[in-house]
C-alpha atoms as a PDB file:
ATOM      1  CA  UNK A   1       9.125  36.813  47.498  1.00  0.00           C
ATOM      2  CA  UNK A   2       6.922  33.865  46.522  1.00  0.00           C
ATOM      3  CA  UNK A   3       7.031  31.954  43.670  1.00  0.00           C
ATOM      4  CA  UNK A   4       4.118  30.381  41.999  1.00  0.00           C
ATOM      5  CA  UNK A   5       4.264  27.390  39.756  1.00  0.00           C
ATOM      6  CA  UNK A   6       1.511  26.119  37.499  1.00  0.00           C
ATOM      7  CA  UNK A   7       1.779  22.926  35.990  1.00  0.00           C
ATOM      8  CA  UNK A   8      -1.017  20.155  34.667  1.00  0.00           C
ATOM      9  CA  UNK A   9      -1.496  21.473  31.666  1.00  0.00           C
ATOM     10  CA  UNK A  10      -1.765  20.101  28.044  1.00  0.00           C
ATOM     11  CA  UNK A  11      -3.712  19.242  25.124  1.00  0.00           C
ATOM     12  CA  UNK A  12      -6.628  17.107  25.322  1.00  0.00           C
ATOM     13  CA  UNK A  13      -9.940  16.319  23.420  1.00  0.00           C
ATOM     14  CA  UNK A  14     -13.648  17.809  23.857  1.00  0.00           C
ATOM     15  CA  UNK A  15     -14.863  16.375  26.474  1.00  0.00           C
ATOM     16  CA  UNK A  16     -11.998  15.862  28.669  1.00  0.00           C
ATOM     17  CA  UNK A  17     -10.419  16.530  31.892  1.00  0.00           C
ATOM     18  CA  UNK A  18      -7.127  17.888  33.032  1.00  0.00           C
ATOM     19  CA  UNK A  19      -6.221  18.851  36.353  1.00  0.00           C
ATOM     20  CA  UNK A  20      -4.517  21.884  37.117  1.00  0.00           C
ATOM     21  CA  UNK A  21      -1.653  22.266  39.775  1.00  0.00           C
ATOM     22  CA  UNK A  22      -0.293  25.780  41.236  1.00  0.00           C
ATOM     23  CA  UNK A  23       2.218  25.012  44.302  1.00  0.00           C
ATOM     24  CA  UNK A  24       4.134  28.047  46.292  1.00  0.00           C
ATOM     25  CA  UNK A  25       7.573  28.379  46.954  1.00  0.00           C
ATOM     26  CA  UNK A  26       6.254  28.512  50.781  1.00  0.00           C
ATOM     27  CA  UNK A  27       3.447  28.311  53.309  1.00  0.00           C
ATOM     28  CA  UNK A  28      -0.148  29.620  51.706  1.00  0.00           C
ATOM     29  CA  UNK A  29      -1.992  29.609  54.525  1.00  0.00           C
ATOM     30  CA  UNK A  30      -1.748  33.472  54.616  1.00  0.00           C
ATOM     31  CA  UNK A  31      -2.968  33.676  51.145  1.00  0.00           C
ATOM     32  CA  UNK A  32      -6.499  34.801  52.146  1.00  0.00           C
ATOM     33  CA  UNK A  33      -7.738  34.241  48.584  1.00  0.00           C
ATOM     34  CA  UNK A  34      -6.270  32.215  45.636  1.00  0.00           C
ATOM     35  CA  UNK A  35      -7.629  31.871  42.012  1.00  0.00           C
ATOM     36  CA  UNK A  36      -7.305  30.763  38.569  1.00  0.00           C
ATOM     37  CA  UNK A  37      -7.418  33.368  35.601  1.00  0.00           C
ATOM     38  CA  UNK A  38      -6.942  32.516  31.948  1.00  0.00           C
ATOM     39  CA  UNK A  39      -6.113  34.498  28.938  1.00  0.00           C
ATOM     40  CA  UNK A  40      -7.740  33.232  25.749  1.00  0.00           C
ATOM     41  CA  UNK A  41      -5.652  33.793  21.824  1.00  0.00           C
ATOM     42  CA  UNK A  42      -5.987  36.400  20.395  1.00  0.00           C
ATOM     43  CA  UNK A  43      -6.951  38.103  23.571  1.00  0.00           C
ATOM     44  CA  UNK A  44      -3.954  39.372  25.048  1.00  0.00           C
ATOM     45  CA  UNK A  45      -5.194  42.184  27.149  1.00  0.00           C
ATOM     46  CA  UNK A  46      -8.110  40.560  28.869  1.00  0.00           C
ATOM     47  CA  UNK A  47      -7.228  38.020  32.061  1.00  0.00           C
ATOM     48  CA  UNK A  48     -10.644  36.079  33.019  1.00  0.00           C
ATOM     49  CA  UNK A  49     -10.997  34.928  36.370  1.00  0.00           C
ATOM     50  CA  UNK A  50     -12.253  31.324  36.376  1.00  0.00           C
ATOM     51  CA  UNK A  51     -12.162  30.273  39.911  1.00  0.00           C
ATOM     52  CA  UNK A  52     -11.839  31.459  43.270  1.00  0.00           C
ATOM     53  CA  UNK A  53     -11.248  30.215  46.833  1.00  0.00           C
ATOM     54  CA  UNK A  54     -10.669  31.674  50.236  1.00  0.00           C
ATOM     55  CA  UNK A  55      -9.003  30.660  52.942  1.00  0.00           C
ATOM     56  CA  UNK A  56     -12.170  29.349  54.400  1.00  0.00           C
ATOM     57  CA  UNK A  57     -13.049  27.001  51.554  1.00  0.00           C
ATOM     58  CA  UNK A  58     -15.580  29.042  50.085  1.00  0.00           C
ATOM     59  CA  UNK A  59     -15.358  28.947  46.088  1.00  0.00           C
ATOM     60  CA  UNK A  60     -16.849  30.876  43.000  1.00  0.00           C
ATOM     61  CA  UNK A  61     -16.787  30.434  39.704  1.00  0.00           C
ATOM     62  CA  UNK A  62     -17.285  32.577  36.344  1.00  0.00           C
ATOM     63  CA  UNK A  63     -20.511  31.172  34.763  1.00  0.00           C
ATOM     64  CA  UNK A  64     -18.875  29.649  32.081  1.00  0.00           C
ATOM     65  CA  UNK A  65     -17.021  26.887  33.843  1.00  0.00           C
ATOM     66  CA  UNK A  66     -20.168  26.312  36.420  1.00  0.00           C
ATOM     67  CA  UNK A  67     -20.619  22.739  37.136  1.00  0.00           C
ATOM     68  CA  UNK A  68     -17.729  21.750  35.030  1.00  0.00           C
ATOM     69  CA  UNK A  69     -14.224  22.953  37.121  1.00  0.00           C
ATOM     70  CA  UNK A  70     -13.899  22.564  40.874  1.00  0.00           C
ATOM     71  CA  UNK A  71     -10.879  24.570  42.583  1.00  0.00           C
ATOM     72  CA  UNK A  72      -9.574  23.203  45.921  1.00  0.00           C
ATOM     73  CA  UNK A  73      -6.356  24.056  47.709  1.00  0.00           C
ATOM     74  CA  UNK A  74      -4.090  22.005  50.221  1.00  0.00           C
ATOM     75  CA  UNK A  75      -2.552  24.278  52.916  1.00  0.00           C
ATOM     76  CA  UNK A  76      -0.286  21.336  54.006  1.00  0.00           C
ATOM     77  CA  UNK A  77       0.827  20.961  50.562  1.00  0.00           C
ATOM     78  CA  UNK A  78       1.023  24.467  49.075  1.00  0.00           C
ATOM     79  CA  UNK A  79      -0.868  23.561  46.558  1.00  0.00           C
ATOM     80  CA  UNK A  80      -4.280  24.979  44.597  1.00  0.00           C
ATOM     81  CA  UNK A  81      -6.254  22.839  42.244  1.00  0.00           C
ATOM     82  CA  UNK A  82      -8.711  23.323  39.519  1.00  0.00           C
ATOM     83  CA  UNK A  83      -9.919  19.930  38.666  1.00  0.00           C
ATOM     84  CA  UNK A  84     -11.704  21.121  34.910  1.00  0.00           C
ATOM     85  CA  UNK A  85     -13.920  18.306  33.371  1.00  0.00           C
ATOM     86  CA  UNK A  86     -16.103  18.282  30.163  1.00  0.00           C
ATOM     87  CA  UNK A  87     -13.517  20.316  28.433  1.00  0.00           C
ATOM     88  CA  UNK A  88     -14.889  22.557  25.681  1.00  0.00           C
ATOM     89  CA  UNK A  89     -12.539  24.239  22.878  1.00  0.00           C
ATOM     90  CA  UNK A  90     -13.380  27.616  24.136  1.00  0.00           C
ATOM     91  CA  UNK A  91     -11.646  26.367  27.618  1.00  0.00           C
ATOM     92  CA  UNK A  92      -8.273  26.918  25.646  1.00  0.00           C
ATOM     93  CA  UNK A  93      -6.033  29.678  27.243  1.00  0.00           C
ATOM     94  CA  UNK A  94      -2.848  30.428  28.965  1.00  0.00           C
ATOM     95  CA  UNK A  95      -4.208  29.524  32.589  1.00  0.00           C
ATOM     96  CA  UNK A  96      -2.903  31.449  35.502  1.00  0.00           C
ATOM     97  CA  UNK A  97      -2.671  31.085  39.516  1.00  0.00           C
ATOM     98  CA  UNK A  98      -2.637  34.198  41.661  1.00  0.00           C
ATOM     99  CA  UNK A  99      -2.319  34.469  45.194  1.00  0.00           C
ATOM    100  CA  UNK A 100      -3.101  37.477  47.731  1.00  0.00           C
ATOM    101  CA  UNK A 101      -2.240  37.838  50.806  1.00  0.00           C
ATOM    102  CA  UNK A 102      -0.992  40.574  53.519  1.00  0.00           C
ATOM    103  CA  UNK A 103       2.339  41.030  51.660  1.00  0.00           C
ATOM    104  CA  UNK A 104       0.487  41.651  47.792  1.00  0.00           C
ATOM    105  CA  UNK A 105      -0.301  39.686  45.093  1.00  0.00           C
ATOM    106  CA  UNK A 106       1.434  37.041  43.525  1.00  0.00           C
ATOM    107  CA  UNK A 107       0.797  35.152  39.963  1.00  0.00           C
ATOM    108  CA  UNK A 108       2.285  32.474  38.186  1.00  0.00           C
ATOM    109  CA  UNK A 109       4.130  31.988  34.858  1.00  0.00           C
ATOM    110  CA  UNK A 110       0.942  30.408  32.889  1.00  0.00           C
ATOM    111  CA  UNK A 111       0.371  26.859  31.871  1.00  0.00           C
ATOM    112  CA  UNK A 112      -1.207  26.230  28.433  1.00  0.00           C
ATOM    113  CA  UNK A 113      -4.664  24.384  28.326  1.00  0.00           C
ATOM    114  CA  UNK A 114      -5.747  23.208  24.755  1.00  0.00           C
ATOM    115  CA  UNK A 115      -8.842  21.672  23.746  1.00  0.00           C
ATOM    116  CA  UNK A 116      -9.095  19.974  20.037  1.00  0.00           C
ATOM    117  CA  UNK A 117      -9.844  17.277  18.347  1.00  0.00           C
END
């Protein structure tokens, strides 16, 4: 079993950046794709993918957050990114790694993002 830990998360102003962290319990070099999903209030039942990247390097990213996050992962580290600048209230969720690979799917516990002033 893998675990998945998010961290980075917090409450900032419009306009500014966080960086996201998810690191595995082990090796993700098997995870053939990794991503970022978030889960808005007051929608509960609807997980939007933000970001996406392969093992490969290739990315893509849900139009909203085009230009503004950048996901990256570190195979030596375990570790997945989303670098999110030019924060914008609607950015506020529950943010959430996932992780699939030959042995299933794996997601994390959540980190809150909030954007105010």
């Amino acid at each position: 079993q893998v675990q998945l830990v998010e961290s980075g998360g917090g409450l900032v102003q419009p306009g500014g950046s966080l960086r996201l962290s998810c690191t595995a319990s082990r090796s993700i070099s098997n995870f053939y794709l990794m991503g970022w999903h978030r889960q808005a209030p007051g929608k509960e039942r609807e997980r939007e993918l933000v970001a996406l990247i392969v093992n490969g390097g290739s990315t893509n990213y849900a139009d909203s957050v085009k230009g503004r996050f950048t996901i990256s992962r570190d195979n030596a580290k375990n570790t997945m990114y989303l670098q999110m600048n030019s924060l914008k209230p609607e950015d506020t969720a529950v943010y959430y790694c996932n992780a699939r690979g030959p042995a299933g799917e794996y997601w994390g516990q959540g980190t809150q993002v909030t954007i105010s002033s």
